[in-house]
C-alpha atoms as a PDB file:
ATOM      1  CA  UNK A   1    -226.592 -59.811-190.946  1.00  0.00           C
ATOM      2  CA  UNK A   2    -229.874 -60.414-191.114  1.00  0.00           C
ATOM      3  CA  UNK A   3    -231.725 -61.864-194.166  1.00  0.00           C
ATOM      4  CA  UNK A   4    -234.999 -63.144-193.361  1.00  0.00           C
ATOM      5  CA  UNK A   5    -236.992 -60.564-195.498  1.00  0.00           C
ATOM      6  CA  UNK A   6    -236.494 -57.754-197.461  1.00  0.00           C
ATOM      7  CA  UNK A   7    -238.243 -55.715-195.520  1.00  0.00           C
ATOM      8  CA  UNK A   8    -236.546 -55.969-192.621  1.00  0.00           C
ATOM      9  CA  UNK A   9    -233.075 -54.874-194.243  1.00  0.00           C
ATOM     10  CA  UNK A  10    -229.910 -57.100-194.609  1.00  0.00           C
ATOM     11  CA  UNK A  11    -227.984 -55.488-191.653  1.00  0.00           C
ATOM     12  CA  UNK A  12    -229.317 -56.071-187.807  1.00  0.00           C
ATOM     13  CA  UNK A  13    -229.859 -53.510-184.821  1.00  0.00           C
ATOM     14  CA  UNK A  14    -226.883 -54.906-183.435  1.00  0.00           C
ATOM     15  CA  UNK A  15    -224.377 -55.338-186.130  1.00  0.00           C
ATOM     16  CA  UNK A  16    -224.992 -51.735-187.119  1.00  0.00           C
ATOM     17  CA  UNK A  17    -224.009 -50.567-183.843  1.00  0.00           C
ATOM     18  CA  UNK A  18    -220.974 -52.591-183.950  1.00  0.00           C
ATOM     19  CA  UNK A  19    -219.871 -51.038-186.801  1.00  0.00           C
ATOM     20  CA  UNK A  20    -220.633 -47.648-186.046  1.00  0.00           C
ATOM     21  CA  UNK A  21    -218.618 -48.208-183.046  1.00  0.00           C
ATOM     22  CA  UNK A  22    -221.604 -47.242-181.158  1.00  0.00           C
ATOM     23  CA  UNK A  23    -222.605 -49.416-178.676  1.00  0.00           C
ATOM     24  CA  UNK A  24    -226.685 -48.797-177.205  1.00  0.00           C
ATOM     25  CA  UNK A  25    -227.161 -49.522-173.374  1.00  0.00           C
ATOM     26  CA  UNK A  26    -231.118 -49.888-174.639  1.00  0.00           C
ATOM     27  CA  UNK A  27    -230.725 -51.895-178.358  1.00  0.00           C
ATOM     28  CA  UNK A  28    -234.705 -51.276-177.998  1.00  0.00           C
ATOM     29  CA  UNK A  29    -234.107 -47.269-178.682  1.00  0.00           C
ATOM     30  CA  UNK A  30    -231.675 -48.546-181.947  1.00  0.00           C
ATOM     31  CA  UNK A  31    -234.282 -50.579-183.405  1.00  0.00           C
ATOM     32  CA  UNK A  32    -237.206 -48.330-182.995  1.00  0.00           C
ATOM     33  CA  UNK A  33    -235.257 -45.777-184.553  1.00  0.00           C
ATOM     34  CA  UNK A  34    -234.731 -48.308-187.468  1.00  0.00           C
ATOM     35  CA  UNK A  35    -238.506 -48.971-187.842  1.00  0.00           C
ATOM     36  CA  UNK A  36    -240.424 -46.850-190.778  1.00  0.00           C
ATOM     37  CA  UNK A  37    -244.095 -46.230-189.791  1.00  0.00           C
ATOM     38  CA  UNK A  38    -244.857 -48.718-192.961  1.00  0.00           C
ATOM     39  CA  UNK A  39    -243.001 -51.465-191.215  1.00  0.00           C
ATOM     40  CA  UNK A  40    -245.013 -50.636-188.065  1.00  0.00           C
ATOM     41  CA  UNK A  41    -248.015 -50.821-189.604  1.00  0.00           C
ATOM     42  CA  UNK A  42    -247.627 -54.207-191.166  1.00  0.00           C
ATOM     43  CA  UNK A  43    -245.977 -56.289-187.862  1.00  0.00           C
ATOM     44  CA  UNK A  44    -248.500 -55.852-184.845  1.00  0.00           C
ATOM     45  CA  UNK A  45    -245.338 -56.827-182.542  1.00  0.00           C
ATOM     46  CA  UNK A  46    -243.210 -53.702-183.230  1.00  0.00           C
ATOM     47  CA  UNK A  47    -243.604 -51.395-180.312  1.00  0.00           C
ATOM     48  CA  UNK A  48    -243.393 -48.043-182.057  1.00  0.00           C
ATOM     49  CA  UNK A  49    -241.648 -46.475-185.534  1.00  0.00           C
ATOM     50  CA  UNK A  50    -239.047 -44.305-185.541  1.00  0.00           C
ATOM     51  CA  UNK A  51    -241.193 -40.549-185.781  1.00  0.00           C
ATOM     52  CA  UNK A  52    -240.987 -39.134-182.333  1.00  0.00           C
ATOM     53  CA  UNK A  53    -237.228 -40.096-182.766  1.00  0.00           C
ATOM     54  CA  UNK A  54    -237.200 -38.324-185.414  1.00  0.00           C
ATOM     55  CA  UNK A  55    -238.473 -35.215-184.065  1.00  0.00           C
ATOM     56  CA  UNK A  56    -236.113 -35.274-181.442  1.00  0.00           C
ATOM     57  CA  UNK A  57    -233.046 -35.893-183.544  1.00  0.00           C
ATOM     58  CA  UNK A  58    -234.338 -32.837-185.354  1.00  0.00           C
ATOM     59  CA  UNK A  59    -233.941 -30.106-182.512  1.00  0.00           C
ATOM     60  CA  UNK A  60    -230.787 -32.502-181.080  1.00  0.00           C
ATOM     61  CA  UNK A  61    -229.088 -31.295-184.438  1.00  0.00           C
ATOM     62  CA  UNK A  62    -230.212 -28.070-185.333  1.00  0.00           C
ATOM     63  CA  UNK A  63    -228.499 -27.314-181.772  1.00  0.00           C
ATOM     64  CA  UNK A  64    -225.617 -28.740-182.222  1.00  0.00           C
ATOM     65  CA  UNK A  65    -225.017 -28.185-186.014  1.00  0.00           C
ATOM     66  CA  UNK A  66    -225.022 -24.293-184.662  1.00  0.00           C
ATOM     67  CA  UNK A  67    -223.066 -24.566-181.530  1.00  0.00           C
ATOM     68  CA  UNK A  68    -220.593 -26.564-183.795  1.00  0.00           C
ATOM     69  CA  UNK A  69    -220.599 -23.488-186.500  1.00  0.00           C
ATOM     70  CA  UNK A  70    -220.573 -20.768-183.778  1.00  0.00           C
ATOM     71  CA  UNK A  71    -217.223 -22.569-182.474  1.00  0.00           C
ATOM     72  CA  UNK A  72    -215.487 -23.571-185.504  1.00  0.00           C
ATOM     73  CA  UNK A  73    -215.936 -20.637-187.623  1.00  0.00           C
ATOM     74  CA  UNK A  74    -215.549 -17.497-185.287  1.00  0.00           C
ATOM     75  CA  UNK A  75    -215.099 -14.774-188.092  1.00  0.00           C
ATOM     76  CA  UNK A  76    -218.746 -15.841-189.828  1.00  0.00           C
ATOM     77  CA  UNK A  77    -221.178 -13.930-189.598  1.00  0.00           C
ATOM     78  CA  UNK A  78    -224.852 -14.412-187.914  1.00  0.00           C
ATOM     79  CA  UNK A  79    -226.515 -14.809-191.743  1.00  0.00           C
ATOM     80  CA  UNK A  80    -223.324 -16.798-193.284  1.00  0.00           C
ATOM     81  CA  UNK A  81    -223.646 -19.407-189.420  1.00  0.00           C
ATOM     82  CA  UNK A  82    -227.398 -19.521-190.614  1.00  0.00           C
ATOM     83  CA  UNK A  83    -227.102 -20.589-194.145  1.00  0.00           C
ATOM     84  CA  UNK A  84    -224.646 -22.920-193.377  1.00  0.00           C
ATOM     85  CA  UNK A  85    -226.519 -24.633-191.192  1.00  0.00           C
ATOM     86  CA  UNK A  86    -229.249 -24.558-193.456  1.00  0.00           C
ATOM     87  CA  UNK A  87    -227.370 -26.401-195.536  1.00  0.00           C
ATOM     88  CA  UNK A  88    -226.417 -28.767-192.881  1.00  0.00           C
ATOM     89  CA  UNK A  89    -229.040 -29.910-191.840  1.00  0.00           C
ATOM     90  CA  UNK A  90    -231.009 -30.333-194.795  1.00  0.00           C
ATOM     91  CA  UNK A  91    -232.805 -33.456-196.362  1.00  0.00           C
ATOM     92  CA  UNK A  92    -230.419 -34.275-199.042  1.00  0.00           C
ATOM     93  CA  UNK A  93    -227.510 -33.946-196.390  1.00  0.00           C
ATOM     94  CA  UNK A  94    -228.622 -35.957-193.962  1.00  0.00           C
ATOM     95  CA  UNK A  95    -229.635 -37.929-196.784  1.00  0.00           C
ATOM     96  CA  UNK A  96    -225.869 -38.312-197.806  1.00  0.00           C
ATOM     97  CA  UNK A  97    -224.723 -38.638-194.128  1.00  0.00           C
ATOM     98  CA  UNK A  98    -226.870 -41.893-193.648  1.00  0.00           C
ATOM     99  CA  UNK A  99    -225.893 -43.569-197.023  1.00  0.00           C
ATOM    100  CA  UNK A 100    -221.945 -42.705-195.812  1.00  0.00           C
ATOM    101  CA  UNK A 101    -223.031 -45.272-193.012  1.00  0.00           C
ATOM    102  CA  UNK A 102    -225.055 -47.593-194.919  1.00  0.00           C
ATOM    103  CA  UNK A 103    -227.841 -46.880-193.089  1.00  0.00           C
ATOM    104  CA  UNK A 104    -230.081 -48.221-195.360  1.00  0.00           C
ATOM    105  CA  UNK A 105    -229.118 -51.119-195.053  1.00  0.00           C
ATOM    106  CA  UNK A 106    -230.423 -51.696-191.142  1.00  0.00           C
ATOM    107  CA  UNK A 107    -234.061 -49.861-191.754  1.00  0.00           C
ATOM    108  CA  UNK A 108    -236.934 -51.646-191.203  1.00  0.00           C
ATOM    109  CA  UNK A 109    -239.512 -51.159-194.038  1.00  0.00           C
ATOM    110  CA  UNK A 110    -243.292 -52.573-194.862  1.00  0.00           C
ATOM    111  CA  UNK A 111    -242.843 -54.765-198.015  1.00  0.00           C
ATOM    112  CA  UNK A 112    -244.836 -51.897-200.309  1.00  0.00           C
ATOM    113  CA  UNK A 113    -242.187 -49.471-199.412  1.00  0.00           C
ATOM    114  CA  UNK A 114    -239.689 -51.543-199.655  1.00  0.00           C
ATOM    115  CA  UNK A 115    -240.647 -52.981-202.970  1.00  0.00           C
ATOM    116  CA  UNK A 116    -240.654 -48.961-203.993  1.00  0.00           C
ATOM    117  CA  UNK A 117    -237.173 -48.674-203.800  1.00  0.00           C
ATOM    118  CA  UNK A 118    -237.792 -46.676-200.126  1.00  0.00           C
ATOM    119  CA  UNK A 119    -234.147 -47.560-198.894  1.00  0.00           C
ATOM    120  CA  UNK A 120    -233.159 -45.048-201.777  1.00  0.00           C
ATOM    121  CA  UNK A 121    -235.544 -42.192-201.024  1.00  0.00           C
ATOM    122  CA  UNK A 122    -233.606 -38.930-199.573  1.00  0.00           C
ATOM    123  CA  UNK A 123    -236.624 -38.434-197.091  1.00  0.00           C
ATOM    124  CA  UNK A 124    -236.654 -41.368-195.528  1.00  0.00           C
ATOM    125  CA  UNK A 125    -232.747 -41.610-195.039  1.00  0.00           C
ATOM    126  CA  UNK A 126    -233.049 -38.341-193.846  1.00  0.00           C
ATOM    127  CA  UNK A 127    -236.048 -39.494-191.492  1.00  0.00           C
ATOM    128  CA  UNK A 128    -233.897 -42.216-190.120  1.00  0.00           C
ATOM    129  CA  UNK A 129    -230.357 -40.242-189.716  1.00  0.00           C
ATOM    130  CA  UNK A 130    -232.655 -38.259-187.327  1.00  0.00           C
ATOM    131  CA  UNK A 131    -233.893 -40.723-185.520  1.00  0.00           C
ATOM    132  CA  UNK A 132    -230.923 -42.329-184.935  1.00  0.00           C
ATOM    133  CA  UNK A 133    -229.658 -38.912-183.971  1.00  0.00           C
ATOM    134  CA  UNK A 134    -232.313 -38.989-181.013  1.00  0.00           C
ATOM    135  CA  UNK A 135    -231.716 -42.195-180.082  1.00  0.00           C
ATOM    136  CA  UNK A 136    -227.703 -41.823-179.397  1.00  0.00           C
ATOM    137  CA  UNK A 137    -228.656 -38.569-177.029  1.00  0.00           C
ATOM    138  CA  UNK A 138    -231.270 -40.722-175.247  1.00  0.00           C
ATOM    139  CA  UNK A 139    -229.160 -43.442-174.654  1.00  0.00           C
ATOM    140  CA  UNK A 140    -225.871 -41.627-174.112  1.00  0.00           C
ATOM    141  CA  UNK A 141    -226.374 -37.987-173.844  1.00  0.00           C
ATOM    142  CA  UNK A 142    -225.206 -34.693-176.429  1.00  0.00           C
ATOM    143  CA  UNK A 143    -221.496 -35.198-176.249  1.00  0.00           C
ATOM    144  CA  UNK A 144    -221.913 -38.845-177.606  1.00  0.00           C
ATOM    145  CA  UNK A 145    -224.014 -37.214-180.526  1.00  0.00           C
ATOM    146  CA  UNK A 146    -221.269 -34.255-180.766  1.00  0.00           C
ATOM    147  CA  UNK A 147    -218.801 -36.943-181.158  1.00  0.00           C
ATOM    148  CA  UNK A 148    -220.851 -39.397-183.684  1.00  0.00           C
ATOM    149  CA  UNK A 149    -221.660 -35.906-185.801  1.00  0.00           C
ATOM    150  CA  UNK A 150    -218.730 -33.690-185.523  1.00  0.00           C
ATOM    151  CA  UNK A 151    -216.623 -35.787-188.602  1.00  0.00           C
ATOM    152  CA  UNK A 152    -219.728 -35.677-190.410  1.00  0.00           C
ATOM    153  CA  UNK A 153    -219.562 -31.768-189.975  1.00  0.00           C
ATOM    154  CA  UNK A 154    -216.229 -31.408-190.896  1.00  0.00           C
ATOM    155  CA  UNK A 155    -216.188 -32.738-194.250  1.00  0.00           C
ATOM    156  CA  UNK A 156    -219.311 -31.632-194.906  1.00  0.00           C
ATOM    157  CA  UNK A 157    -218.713 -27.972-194.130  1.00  0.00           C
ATOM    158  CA  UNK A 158    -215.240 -27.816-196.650  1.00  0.00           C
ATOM    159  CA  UNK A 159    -217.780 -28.852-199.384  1.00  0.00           C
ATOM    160  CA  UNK A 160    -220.067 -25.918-198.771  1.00  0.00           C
ATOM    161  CA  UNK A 161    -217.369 -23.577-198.130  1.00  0.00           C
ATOM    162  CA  UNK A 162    -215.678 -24.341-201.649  1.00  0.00           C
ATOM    163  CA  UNK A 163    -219.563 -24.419-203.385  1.00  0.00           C
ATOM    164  CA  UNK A 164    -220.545 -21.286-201.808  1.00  0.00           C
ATOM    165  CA  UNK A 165    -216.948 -19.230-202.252  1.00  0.00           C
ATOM    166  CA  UNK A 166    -216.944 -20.503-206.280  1.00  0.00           C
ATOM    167  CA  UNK A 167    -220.202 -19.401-206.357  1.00  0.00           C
ATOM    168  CA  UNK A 168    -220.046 -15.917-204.564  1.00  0.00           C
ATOM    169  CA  UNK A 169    -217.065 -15.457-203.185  1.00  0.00           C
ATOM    170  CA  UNK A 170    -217.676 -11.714-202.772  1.00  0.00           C
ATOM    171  CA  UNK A 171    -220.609 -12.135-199.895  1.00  0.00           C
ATOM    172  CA  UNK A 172    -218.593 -14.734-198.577  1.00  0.00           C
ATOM    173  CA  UNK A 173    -215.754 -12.278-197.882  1.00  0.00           C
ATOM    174  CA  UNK A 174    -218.392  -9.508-197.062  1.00  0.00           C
ATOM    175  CA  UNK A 175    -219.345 -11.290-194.304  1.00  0.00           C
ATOM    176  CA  UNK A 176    -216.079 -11.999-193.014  1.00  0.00           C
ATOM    177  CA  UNK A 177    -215.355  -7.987-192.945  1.00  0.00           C
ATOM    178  CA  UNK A 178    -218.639  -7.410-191.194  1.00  0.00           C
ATOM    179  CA  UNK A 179    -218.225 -10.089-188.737  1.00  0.00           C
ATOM    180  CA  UNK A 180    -215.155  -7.902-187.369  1.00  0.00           C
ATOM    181  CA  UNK A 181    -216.518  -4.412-188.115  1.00  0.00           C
ATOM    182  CA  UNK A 182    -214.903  -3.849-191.026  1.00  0.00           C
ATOM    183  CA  UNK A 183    -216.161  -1.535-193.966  1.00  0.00           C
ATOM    184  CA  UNK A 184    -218.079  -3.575-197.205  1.00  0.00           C
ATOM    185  CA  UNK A 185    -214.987  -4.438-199.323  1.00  0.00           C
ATOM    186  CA  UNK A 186    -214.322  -2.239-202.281  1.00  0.00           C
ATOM    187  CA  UNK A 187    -213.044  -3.824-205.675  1.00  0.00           C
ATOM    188  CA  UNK A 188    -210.149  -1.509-207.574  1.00  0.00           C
ATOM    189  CA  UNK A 189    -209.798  -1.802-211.021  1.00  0.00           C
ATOM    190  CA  UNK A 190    -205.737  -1.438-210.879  1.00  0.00           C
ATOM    191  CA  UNK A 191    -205.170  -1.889-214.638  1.00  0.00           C
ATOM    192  CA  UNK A 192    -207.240  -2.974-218.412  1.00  0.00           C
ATOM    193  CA  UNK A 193    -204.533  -4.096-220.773  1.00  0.00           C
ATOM    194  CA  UNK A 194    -204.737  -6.182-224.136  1.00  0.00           C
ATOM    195  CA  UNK A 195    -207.158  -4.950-227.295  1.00  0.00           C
ATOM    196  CA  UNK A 196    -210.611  -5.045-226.490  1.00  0.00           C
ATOM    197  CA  UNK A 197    -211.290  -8.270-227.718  1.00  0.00           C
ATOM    198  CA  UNK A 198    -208.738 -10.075-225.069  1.00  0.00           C
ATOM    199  CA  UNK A 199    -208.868  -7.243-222.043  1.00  0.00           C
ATOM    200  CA  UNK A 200    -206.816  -8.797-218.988  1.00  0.00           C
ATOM    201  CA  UNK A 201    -208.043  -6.723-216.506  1.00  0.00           C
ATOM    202  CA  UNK A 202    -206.310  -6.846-212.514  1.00  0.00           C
ATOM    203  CA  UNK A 203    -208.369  -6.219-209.744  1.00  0.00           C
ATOM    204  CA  UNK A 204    -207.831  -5.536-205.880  1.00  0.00           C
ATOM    205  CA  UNK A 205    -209.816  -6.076-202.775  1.00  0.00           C
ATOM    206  CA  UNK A 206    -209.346  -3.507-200.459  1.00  0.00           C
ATOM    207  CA  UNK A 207    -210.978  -3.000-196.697  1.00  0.00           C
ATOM    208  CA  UNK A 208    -210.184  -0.190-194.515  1.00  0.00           C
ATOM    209  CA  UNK A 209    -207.782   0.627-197.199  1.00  0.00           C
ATOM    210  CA  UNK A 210    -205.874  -2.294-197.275  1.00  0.00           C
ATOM    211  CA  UNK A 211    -204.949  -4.992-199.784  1.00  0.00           C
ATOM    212  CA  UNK A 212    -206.217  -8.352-198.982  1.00  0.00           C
ATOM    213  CA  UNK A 213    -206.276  -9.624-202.577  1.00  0.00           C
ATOM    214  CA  UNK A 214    -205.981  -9.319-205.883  1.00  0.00           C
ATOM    215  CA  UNK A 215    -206.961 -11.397-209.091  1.00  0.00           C
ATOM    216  CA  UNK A 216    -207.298 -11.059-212.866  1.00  0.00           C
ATOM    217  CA  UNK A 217    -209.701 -12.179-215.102  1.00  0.00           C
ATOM    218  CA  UNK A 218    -211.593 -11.195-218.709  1.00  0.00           C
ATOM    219  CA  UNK A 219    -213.742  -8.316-217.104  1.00  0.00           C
ATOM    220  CA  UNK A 220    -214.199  -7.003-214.029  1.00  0.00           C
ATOM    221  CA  UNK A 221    -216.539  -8.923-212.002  1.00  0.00           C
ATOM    222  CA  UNK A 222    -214.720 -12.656-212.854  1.00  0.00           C
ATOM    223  CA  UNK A 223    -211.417 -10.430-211.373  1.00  0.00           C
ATOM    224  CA  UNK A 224    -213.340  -9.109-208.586  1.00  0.00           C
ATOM    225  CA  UNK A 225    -214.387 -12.647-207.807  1.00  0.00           C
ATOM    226  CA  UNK A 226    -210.527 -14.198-208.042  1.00  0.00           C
ATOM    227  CA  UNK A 227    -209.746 -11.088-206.149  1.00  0.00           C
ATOM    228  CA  UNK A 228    -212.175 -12.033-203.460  1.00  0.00           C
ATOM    229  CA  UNK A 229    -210.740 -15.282-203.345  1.00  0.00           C
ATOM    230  CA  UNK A 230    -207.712 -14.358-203.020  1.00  0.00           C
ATOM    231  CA  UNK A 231    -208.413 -12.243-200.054  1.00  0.00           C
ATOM    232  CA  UNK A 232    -210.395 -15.742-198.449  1.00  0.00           C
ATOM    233  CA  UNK A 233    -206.969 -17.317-198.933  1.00  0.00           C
ATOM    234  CA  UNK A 234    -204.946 -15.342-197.329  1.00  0.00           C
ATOM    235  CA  UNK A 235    -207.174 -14.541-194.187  1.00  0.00           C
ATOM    236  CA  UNK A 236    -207.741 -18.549-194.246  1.00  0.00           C
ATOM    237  CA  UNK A 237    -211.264 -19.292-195.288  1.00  0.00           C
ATOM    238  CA  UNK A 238    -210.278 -20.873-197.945  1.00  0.00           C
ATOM    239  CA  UNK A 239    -207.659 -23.710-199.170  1.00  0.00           C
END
C-alpha cells in the first residue's frame, strides 16, 4: 500500500492489479488510468490522466454490455436489450462496480479534490471504472475485458430484472411475447368474489390463447401484475 499522501490513494498501481487478479504487461497504462486530470494538473511528472482512457472504456463497454445482453437473454426484445443496457452502463452502476473493487482506493487525486471527498463522487468512480476498462483491452485485448466484466454483468442484470418485473411486470412479459411473434398478452378477469369492500379478484394471462399465468390480488391491475409474474416464472425470466 501506498501512504505517502492522500492524494495519491492508500492502494498502489501494482497492488491493485494483484488483487484484481489482473496482471498489466504495461503498469504505465494502470496508472494513467488511475490518474484524475486534478492530480495531473498538480504533479508536472505524470505523463497523462486517465480521460482518453476513459473514452475508450466507454465504447469498449457499451459493445460488450450489448453483445453480452444479445447472448444471454435471447427472448428480449430490441427495446427491453436497450434499456437494460442503459441501465448497465450508467454512472451510478459503474459507480457501484468500482466501489465493489475498491477502486477508490488506488485513484490518484489533486489534494483539492481529494480534500472534497472526490473518492466518493459517482462520476468520478464511474470516470475511472472506464478507464480502467480501456486500459485492460489495450493491454490484453476484449476477451480479457469480457472476462473482468462478465461477473459484474451477471449480478448486476438479476437486480434489474427483479426492479424492472416488480415494477412493470406486464411490459416485461410484453416484450417477451413480441420477441417470438406472439400476440400482446391479454389479462382475463376469471372470477370477483368477497363483498366489495374485500374483492379477491383472479386473473389470467393468456397469449395465443393460452394460459401462462395467473395471480390474484385486491383489483384487477395488482392481479394482472401477479398474473404477469407468474407467466415470467414459468417461461423463466424470473426466480
Amino acid at each position: 500500500m501506498n501512504t505517502q499522501n492522500n492524494s495519491v490513494g492508500r492502494e498502489s498501481p501494482q497492488d491493485l492489479s494483484r488483487r484484481l487478479n489482473q496482471p498489466f504487461k504495461d503498469l504505465l497504462l494502470l496508472t494513467r488510468a488511475l490518474t484524475h486530470r486534478s492530480y495531473f494538473n498538480e504533479h508536472p511528472e505524470a505523463l497523462e490522466d486517465n480521460e482518453r482512457l476513459e473514452f475508450l472504456g466507454d465504447a469498449v463497454l457499451d459493445f460488450l454490455v450489448g453483445a453480452w445482453l444479445y447472448n444471454r437473454y435471447p427472448e428480449m426484445a430490441e427495446g427491453g436489450l436497450t434499456r437494460m443496457r442503459s441501465s448497465l452502463v450508467h454512472t451510478d452502476r459503474l459507480a457501484k462496480f468500482a466501489k465493489k473493487v475498491h477502486l477508490e482506493n488506488a485513484i490518484r487525486l489533486g489534494r483539492g479534490e481529494s480534500n472534497l471527498d472526490g473518492r466518493e463522487r459517482s462520476a468520478l468512480l464511474c470516470d475511472a471504472f472506464e478507464a480502467l476498462i480501456g486500459a485492460i483491452y489495450l493491454d490484453a485485448g476484449i476477451e480479457a475485458v469480457n472476462k473482468f466484466i462478465s461477473p459484474f454483468l451477471e449480478e448486476a442484470t438479476e437486480e434489474i430484472i427483479l426492479n424492472d418485473q416488480v415494477e412493470d411486470p406486464k411490459s416485461f412479459f410484453q416484450e417477451w411475447a413480441q420477441a417470438r411473434g406472439y400476440t400482446t398478452p391479454q389479462y382475463i378477469t376469471r372470477s370477483a368474489t368477497g363483498p366489495d369492500h374485500m374483492k379477491v379478484f383472479e386473473v389470467e394471462a393468456v397469449v395465443n390463447g393460452e394460459v401462462y399465468g395467473s395471480g390474484i390480488g385486491p383489483n384487477k391491475l395488482s392481479a394482472a401484475k401477479a398474473a404477469a409474474l407468474d407467466a415470467l416464472t414459468r417461461v423463466g425470466l424470473w426466480k
